[in-house]
Structure formats: C-alpha cells, structure tokens
PDB file of N, CA and C in Angstrom:
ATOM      1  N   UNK A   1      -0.776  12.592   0.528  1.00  0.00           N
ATOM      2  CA  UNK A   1      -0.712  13.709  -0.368  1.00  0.00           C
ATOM      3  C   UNK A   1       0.610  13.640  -1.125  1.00  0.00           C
ATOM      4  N   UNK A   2       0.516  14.014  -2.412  1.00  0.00           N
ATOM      5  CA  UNK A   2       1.699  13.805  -3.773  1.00  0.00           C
ATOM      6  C   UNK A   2       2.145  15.030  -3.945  1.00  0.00           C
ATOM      7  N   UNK A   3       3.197  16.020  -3.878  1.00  0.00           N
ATOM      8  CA  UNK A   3       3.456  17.480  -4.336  1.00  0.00           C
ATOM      9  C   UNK A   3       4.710  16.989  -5.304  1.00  0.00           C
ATOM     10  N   UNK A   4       4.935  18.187  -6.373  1.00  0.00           N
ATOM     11  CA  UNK A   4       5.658  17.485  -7.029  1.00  0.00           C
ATOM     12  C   UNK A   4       7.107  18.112  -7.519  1.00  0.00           C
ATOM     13  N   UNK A   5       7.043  18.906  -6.028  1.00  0.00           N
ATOM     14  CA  UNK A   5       8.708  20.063  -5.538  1.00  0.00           C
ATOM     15  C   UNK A   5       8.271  19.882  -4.301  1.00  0.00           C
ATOM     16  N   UNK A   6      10.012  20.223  -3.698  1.00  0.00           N
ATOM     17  CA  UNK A   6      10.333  20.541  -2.540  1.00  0.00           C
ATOM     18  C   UNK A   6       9.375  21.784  -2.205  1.00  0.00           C
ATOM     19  N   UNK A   7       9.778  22.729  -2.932  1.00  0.00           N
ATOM     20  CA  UNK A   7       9.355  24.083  -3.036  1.00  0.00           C
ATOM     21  C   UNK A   7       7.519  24.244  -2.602  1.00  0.00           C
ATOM     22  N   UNK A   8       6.286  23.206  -3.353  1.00  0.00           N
ATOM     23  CA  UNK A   8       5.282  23.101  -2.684  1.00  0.00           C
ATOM     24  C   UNK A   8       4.986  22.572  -1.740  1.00  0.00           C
ATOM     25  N   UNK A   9       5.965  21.423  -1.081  1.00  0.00           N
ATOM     26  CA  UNK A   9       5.795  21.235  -0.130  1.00  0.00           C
ATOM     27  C   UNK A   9       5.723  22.144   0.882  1.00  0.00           C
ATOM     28  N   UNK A  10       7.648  22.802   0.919  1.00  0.00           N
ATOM     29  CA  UNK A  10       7.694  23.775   1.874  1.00  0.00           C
ATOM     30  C   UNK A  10       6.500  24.944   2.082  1.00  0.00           C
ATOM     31  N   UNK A  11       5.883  25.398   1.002  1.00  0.00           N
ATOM     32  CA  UNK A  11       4.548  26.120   0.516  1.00  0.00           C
ATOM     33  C   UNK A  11       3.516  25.870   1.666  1.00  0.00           C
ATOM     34  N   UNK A  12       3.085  24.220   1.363  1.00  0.00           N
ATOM     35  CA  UNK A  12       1.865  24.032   2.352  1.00  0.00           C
ATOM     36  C   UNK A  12       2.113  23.737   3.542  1.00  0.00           C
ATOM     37  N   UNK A  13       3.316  23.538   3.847  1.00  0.00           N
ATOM     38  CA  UNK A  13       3.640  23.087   5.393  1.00  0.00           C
ATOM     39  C   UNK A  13       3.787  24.614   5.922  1.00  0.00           C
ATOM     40  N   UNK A  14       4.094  25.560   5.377  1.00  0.00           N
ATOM     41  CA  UNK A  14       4.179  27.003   5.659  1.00  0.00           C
ATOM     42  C   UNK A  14       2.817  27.419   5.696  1.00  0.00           C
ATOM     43  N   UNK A  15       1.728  27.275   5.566  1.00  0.00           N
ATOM     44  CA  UNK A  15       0.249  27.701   5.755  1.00  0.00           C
ATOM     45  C   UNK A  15      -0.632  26.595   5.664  1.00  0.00           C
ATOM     46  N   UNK A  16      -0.229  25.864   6.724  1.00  0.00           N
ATOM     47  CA  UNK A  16      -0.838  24.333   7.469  1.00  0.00           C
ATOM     48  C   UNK A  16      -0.262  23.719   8.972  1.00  0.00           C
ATOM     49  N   UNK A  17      -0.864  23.568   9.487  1.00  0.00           N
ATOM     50  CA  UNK A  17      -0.631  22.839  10.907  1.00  0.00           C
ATOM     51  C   UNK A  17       0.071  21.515  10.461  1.00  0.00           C
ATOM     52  N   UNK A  18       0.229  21.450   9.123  1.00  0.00           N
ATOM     53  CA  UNK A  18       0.779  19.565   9.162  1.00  0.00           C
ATOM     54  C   UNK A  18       2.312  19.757   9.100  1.00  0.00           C
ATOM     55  N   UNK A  19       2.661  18.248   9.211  1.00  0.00           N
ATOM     56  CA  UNK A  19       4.163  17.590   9.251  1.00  0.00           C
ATOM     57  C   UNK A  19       4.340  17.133   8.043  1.00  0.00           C
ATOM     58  N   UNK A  20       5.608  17.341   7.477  1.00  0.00           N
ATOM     59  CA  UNK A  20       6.332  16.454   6.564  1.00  0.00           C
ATOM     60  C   UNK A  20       7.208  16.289   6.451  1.00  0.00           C
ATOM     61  N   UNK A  21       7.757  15.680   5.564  1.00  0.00           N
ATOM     62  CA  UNK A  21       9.572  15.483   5.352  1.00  0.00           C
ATOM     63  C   UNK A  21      10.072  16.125   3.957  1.00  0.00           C
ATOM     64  N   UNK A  22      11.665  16.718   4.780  1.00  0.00           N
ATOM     65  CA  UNK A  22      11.889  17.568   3.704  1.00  0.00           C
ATOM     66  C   UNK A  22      13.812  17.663   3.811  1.00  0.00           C
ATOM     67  N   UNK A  23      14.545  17.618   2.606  1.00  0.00           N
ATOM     68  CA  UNK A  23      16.251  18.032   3.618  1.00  0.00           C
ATOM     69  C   UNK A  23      16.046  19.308   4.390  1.00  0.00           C
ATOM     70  N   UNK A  24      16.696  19.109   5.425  1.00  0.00           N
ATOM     71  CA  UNK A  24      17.172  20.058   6.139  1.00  0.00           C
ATOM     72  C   UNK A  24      17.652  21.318   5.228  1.00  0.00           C
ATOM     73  N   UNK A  25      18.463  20.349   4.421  1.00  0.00           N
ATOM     74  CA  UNK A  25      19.540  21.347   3.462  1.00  0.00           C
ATOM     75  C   UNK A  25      18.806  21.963   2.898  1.00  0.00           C
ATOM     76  N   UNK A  26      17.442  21.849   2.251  1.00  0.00           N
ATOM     77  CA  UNK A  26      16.571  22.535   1.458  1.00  0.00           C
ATOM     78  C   UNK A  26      15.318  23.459   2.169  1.00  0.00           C
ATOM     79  N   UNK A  27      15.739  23.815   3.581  1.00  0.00           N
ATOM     80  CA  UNK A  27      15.021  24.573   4.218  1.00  0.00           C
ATOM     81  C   UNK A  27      15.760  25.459   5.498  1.00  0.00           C
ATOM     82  N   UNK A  28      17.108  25.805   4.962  1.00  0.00           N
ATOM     83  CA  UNK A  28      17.538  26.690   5.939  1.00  0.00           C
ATOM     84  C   UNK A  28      17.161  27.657   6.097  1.00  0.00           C
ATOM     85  N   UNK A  29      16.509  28.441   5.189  1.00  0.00           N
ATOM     86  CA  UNK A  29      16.649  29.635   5.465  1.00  0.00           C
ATOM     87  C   UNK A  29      15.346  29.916   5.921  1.00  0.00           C
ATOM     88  N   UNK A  30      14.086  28.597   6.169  1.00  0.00           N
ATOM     89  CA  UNK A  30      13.178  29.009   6.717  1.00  0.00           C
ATOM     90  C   UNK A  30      13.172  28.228   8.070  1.00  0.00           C
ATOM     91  N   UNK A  31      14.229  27.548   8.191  1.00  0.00           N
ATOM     92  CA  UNK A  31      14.629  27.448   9.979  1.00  0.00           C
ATOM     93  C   UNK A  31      15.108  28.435  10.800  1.00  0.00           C
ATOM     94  N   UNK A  32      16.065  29.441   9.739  1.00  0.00           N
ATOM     95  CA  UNK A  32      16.568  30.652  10.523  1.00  0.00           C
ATOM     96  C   UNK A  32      15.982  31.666  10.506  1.00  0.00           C
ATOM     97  N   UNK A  33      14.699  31.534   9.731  1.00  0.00           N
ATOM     98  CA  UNK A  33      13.729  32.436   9.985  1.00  0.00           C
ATOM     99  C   UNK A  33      12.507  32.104  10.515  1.00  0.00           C
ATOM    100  N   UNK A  34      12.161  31.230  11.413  1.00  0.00           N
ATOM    101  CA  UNK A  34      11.580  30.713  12.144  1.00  0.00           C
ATOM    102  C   UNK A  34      10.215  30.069  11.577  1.00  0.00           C
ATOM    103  N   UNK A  35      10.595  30.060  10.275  1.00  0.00           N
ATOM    104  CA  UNK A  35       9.207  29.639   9.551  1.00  0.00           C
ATOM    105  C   UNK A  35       8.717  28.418   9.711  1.00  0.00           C
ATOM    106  N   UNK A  36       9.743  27.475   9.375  1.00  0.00           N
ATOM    107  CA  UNK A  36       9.852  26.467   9.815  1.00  0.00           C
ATOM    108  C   UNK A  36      10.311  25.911  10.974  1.00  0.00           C
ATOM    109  N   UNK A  37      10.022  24.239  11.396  1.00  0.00           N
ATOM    110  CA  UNK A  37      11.154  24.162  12.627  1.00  0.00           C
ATOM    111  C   UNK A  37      10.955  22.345  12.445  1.00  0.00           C
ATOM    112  N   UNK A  38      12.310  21.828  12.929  1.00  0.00           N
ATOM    113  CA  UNK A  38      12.277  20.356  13.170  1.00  0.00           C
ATOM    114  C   UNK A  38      11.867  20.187  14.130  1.00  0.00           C
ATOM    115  N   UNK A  39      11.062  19.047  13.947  1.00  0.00           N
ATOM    116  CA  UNK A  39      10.659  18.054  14.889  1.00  0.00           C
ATOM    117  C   UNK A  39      10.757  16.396  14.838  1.00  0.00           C
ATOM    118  N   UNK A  40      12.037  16.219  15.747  1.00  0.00           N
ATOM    119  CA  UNK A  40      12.386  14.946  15.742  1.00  0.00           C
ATOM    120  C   UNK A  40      11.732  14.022  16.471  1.00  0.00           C
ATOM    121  N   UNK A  41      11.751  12.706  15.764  1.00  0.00           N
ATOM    122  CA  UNK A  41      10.650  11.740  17.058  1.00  0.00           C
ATOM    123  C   UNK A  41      11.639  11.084  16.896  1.00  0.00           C
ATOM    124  N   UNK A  42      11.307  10.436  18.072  1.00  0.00           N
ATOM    125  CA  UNK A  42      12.439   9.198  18.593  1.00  0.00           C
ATOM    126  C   UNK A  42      12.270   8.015  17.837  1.00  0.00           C
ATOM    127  N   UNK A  43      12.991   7.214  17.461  1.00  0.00           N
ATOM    128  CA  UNK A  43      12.876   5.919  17.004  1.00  0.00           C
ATOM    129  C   UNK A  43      12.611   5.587  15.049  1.00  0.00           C
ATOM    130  N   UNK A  44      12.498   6.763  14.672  1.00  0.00           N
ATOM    131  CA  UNK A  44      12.142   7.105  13.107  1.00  0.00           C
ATOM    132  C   UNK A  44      12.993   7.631  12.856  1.00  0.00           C
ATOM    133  N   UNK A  45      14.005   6.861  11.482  1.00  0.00           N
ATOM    134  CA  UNK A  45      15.163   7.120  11.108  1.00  0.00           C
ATOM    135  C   UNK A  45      14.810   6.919   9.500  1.00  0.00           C
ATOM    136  N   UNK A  46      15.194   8.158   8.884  1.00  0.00           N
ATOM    137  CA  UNK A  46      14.929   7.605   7.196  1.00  0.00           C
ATOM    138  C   UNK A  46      16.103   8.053   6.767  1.00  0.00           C
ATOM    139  N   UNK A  47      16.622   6.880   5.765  1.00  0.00           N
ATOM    140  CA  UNK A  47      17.841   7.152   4.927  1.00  0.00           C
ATOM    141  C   UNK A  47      17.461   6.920   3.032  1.00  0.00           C
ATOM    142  N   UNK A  48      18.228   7.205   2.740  1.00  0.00           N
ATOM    143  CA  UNK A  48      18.200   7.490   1.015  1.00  0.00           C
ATOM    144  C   UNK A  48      19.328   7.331   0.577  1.00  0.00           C
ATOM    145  N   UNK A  49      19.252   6.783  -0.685  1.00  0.00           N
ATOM    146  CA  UNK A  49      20.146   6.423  -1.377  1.00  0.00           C
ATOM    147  C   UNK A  49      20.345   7.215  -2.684  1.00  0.00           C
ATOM    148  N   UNK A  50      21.623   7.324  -3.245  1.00  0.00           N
ATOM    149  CA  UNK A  50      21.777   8.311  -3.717  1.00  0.00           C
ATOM    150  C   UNK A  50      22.825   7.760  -5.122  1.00  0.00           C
ATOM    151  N   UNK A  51      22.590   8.208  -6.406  1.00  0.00           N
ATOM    152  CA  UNK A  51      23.391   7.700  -7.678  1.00  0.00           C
ATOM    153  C   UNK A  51      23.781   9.068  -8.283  1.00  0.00           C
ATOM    154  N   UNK A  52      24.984   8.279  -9.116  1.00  0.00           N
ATOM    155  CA  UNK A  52      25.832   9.269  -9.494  1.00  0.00           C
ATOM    156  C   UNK A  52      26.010   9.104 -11.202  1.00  0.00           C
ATOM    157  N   UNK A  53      25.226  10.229 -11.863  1.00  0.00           N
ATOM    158  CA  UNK A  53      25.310   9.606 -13.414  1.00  0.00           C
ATOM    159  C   UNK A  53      26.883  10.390 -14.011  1.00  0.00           C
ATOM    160  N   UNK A  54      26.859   9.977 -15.270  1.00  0.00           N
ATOM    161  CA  UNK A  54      27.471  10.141 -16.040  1.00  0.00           C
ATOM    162  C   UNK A  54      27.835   9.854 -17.365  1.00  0.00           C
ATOM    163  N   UNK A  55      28.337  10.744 -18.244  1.00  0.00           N
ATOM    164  CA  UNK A  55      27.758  10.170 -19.581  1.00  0.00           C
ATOM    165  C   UNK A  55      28.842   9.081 -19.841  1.00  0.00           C
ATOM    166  N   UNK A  56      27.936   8.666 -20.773  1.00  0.00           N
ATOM    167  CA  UNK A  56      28.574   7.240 -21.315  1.00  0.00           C
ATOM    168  C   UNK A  56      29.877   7.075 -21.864  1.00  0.00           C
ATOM    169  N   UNK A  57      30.985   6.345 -20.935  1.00  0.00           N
ATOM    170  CA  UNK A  57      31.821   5.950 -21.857  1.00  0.00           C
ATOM    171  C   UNK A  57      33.051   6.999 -20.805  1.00  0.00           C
ATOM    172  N   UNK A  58      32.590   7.504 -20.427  1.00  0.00           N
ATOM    173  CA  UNK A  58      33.701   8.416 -19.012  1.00  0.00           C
ATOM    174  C   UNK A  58      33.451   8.138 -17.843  1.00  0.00           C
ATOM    175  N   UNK A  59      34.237   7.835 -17.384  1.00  0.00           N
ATOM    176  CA  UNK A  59      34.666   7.185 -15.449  1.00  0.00           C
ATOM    177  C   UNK A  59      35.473   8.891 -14.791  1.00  0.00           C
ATOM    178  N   UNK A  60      34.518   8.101 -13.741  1.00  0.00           N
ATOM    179  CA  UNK A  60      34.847   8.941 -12.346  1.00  0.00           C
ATOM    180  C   UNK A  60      35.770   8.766 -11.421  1.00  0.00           C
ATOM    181  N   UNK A  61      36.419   9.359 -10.633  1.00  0.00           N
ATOM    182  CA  UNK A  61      37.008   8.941  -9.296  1.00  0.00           C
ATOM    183  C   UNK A  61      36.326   8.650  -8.390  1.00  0.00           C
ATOM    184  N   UNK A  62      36.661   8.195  -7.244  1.00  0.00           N
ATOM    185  CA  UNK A  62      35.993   7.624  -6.431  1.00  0.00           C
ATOM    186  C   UNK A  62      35.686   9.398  -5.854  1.00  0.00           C
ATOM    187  N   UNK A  63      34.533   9.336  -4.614  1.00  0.00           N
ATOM    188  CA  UNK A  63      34.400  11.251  -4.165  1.00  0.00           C
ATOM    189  C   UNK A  63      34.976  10.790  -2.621  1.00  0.00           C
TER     190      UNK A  63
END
C-alpha cells in the first residue's frame, strides 16, 4: 500500500489492526496518547539518508 503523507498513514494505522513505519518524531503525540504504540522486532534496523539543499551559489557550515 502507497499513502502519500505521514498524516494518512498515521490515519489508517489509527482505524486498522495493521503495522507500519513512521518517525517516531512524527507521532508523539499519539504515543502519549496511547493511540499509537511501537513495536520493535528484533533484528530489523532501517536507516535513511538525508540531504541538505541550498540555493545556488551559497555554502553552508558544516551542522
């Protein structure tokens, strides 16, 4: 299944028995309201990579 926000995801996983993946960061406030909840499995680790734009022709510092 394709959703095409965080926001519908969190939607159908909120009125569905299913699992998905989602940041943490983008679902606190329905962990502390028990809407949601993690469930970690052992051995399944996902990482992401992450870019940093900027307009053309201006440099950054390192973060």
């Amino acid at each position: 299944m394709h959703f095409g926000s965080s926001e519908s995801i969190k939607s159908f996983l909120r009125y569905s028995n299913c699992m998905g993946t989602v940041s943490i960061a983008y679902v606190t406030r329905e962990l502390s309201e028990n809407i949601l909840r993690v469930v970690e499995l052992k051995g399944l680790n996902f990482s992401r990579y992450l870019c940093f734009v900027t307009a053309q022709g201006k440099e950054i510092g390192a973060v």
